[in-house]
N, C-alpha and C. Protein backbone atom coordinates (compact mmCIF):
# COMPACT_ATOMS: atom_id res chain seq x y z
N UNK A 1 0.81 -1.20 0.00
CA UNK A 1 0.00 0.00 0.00
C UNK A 1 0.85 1.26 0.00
N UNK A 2 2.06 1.02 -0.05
CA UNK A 2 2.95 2.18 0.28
C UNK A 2 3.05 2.84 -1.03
N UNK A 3 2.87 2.65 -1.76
CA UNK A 3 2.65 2.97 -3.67
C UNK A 3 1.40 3.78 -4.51
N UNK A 4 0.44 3.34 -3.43
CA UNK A 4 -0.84 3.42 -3.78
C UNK A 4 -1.15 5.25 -3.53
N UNK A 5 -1.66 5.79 -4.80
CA UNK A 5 -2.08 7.35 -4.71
C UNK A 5 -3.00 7.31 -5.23
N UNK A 6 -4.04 9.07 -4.76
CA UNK A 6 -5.06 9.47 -5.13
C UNK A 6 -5.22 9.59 -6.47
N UNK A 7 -5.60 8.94 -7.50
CA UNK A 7 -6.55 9.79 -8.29
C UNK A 7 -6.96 11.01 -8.80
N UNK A 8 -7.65 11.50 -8.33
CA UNK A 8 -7.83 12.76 -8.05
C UNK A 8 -7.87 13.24 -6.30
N UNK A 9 -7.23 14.69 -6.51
CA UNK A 9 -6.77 15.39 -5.41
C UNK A 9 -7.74 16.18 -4.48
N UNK A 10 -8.59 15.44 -4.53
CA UNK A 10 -9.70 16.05 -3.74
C UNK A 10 -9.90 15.34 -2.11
N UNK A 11 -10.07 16.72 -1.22
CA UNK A 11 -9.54 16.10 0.32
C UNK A 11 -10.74 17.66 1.11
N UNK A 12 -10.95 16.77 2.41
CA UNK A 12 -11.84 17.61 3.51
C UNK A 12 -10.80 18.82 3.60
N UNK A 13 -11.91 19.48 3.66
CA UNK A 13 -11.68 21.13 3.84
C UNK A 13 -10.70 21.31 4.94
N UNK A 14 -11.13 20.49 5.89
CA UNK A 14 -10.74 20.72 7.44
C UNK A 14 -9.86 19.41 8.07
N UNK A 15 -9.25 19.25 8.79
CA UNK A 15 -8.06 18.57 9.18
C UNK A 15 -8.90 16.99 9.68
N UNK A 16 -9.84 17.17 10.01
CA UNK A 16 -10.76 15.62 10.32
C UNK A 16 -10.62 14.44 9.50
N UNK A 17 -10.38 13.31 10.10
CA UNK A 17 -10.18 12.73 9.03
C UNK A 17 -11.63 11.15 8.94
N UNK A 18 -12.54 11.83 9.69
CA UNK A 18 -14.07 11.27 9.24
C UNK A 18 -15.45 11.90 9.38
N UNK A 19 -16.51 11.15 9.06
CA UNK A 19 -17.80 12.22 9.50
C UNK A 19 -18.05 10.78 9.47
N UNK A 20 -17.89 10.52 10.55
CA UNK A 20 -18.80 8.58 10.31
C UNK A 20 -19.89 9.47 11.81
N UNK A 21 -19.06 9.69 12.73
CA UNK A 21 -20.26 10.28 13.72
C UNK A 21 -20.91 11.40 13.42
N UNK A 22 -21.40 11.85 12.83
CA UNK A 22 -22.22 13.17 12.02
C UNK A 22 -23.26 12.20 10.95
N UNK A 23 -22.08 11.37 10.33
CA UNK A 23 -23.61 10.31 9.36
C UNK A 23 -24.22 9.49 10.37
N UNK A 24 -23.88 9.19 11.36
CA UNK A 24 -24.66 8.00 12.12
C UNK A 24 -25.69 8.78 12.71
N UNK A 25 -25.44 10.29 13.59
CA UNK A 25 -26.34 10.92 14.03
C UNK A 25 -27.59 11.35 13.03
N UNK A 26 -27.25 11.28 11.71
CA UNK A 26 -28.15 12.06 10.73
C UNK A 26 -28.93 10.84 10.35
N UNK A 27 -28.59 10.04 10.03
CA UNK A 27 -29.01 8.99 9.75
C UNK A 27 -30.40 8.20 10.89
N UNK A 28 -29.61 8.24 12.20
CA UNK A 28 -30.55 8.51 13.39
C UNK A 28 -31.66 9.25 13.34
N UNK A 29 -31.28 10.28 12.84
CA UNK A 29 -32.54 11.27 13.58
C UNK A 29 -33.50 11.38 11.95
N UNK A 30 -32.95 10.88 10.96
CA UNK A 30 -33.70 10.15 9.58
C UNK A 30 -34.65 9.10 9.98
N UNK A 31 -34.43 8.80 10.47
CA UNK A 31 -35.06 6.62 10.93
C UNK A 31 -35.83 7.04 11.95
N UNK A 32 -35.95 7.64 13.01
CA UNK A 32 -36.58 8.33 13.93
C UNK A 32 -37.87 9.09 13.35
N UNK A 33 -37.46 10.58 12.44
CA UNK A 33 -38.63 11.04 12.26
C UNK A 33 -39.40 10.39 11.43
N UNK A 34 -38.87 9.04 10.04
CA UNK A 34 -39.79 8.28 9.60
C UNK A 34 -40.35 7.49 10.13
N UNK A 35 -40.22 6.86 10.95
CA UNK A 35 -40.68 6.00 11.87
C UNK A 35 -42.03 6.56 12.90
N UNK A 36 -41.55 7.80 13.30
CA UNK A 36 -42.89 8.81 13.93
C UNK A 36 -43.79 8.93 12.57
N UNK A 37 -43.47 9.49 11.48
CA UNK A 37 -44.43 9.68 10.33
C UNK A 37 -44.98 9.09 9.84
N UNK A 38 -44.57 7.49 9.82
CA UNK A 38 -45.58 6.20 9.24
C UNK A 38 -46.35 5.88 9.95
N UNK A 39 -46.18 6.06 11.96
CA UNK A 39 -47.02 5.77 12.66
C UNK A 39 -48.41 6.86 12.68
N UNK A 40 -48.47 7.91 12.37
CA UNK A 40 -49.42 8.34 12.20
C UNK A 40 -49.78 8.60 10.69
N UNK A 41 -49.54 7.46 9.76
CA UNK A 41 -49.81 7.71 8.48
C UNK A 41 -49.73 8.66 7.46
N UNK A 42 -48.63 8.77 7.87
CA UNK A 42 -48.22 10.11 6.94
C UNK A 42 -47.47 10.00 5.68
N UNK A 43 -47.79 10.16 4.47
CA UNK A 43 -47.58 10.33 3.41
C UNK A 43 -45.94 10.49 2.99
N UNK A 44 -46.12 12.47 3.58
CA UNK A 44 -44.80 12.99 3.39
C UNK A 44 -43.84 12.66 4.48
N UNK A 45 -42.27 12.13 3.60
CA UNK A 45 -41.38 11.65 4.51
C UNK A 45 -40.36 12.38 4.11
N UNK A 46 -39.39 12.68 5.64
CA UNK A 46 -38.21 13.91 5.43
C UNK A 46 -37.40 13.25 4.65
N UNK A 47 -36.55 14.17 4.00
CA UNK A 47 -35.32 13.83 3.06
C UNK A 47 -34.12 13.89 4.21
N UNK A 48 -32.95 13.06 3.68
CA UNK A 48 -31.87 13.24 4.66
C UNK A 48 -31.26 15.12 4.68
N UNK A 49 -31.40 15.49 3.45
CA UNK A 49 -30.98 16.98 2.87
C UNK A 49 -31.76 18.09 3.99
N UNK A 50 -32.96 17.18 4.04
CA UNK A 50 -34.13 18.62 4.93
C UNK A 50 -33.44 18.29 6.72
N UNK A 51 -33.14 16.84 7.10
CA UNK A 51 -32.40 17.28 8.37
C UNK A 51 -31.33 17.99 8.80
N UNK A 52 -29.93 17.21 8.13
CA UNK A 52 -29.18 17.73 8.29
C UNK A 52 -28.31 18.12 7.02
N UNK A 53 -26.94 19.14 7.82
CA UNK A 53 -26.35 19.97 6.62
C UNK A 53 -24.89 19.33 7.06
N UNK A 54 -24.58 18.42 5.49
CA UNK A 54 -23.19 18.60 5.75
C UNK A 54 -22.26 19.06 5.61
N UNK A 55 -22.45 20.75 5.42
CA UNK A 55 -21.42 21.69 5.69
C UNK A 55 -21.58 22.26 7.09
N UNK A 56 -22.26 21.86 8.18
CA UNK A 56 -21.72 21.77 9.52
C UNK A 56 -20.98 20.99 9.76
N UNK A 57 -20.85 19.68 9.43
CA UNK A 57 -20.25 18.58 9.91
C UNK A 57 -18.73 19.49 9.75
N UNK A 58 -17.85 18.12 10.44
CA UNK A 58 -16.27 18.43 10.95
C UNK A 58 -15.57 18.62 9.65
N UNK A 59 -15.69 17.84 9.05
CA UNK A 59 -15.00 18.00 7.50
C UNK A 59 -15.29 19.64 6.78
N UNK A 60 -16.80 19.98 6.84
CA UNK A 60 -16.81 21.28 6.21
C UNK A 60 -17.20 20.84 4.97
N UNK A 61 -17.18 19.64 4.25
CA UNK A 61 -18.01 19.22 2.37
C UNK A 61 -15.61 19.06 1.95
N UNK A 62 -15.63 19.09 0.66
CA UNK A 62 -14.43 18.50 0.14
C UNK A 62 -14.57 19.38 -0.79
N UNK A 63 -13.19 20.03 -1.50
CA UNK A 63 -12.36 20.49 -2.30
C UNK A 63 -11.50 19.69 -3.53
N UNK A 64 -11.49 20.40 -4.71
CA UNK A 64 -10.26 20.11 -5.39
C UNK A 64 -8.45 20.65 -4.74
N UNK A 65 -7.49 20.01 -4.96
CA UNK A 65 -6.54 20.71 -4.26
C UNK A 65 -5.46 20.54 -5.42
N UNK A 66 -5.16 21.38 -6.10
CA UNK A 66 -3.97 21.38 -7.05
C UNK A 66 -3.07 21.62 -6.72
N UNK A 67 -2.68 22.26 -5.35
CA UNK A 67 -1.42 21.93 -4.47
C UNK A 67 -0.60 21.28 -3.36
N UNK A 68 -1.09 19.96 -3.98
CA UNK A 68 -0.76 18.94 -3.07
C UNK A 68 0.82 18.24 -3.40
N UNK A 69 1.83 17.77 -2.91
CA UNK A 69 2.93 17.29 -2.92
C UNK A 69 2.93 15.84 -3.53
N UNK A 70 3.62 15.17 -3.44
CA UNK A 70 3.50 13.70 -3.20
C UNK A 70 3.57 12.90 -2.72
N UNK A 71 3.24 13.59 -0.99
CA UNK A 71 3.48 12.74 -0.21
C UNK A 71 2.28 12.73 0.48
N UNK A 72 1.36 13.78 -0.06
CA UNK A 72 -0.28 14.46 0.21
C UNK A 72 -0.89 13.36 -0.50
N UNK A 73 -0.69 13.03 -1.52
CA UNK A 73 -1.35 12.47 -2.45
C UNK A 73 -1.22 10.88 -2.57
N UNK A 74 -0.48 10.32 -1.44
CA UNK A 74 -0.33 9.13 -1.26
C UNK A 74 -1.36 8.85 0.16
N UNK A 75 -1.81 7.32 -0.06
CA UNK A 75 -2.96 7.23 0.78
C UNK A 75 -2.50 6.73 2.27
């Protein structure tokens, strides 16, 4: 794996290096309000987009980076 590089140079805005706890919470509180909405028969069901925003999350969303090294660009 010591060989192995990106592709393309695209990397989180911000120094984090996951949003697994930001998707699990969103995802949560997805399964939750559908789950309230089928029990009282409700039609309309939230989108993951209408809960949450993932430009709060830790990452901040992802960039192109055309100034990366080669030692950036190795995984």
């Amino acid at each position: 794996m010591s060989r192995s590089r990106r592709k393309l140079p695209i990397l989180g805005n911000c120094l984090a290096s996951s949003e697994k706890e930001e998707k699990l919470k969103a995802n949560r509180k997805l399964r939750r309000l559908v789950r309230e909405k089928l029990s009282k028969s409700l039609i309309e069901l939230p989108q993951l987009k209408e809960i949450s925003n993932n430009w709060n999350w830790v990452k901040d969303g992802k960039s192109y980076r055309s100034d990366l090294t080669n030692k950036q660009l190795s995984k």
